[in-house]
Protein backbone atom coordinates (compact mmCIF):
# COMPACT_ATOMS: atom_id res chain seq x y z
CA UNK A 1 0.00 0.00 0.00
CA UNK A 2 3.09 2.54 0.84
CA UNK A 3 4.28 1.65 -2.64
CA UNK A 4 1.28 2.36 -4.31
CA UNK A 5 0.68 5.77 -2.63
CA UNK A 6 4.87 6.62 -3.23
CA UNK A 7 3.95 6.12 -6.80
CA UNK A 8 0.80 7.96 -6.61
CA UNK A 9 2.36 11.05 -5.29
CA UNK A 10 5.15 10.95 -7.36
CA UNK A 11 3.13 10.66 -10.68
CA UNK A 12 0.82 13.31 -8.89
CA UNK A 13 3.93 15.84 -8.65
CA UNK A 14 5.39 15.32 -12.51
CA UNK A 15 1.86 16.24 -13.76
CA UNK A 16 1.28 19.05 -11.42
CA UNK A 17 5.03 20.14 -12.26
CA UNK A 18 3.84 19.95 -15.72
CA UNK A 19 0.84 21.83 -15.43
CA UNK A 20 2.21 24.57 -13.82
CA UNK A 21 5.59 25.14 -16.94
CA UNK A 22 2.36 25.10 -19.00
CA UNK A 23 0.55 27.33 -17.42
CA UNK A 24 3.37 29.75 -16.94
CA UNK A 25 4.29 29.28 -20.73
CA UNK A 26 1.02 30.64 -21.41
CA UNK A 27 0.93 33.43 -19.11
CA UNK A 28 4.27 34.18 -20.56
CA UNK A 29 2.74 34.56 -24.10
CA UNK A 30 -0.19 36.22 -23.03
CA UNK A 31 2.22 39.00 -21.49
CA UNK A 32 4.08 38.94 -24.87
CA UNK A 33 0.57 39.91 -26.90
CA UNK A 34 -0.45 42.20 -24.80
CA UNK A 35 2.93 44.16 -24.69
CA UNK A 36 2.92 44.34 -28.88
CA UNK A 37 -0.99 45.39 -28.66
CA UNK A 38 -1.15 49.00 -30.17
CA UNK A 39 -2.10 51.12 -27.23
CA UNK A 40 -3.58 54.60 -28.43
């Protein structure tokens, strides 16, 4: 049973690791477009 929750965590922390350099990728382009929007 440790084993299996070990694993679970682990996988648990590569996805969430994942999810977050996504999300930060995006917020990171989103930044980018709004810096080149024409402001007036």
């Amino acid at each position: 049973m440790d084993r299996y929750v070990n694993d679970a965590a682990e996988e648990f922390e590569q996805v969430n690791s994942q999810v977050r350099r996504s999300l930060d990728d995006e917020r990171e382009r989103l930044i980018r477009e709004k810096g080149e929007l024409p402001w007036e």
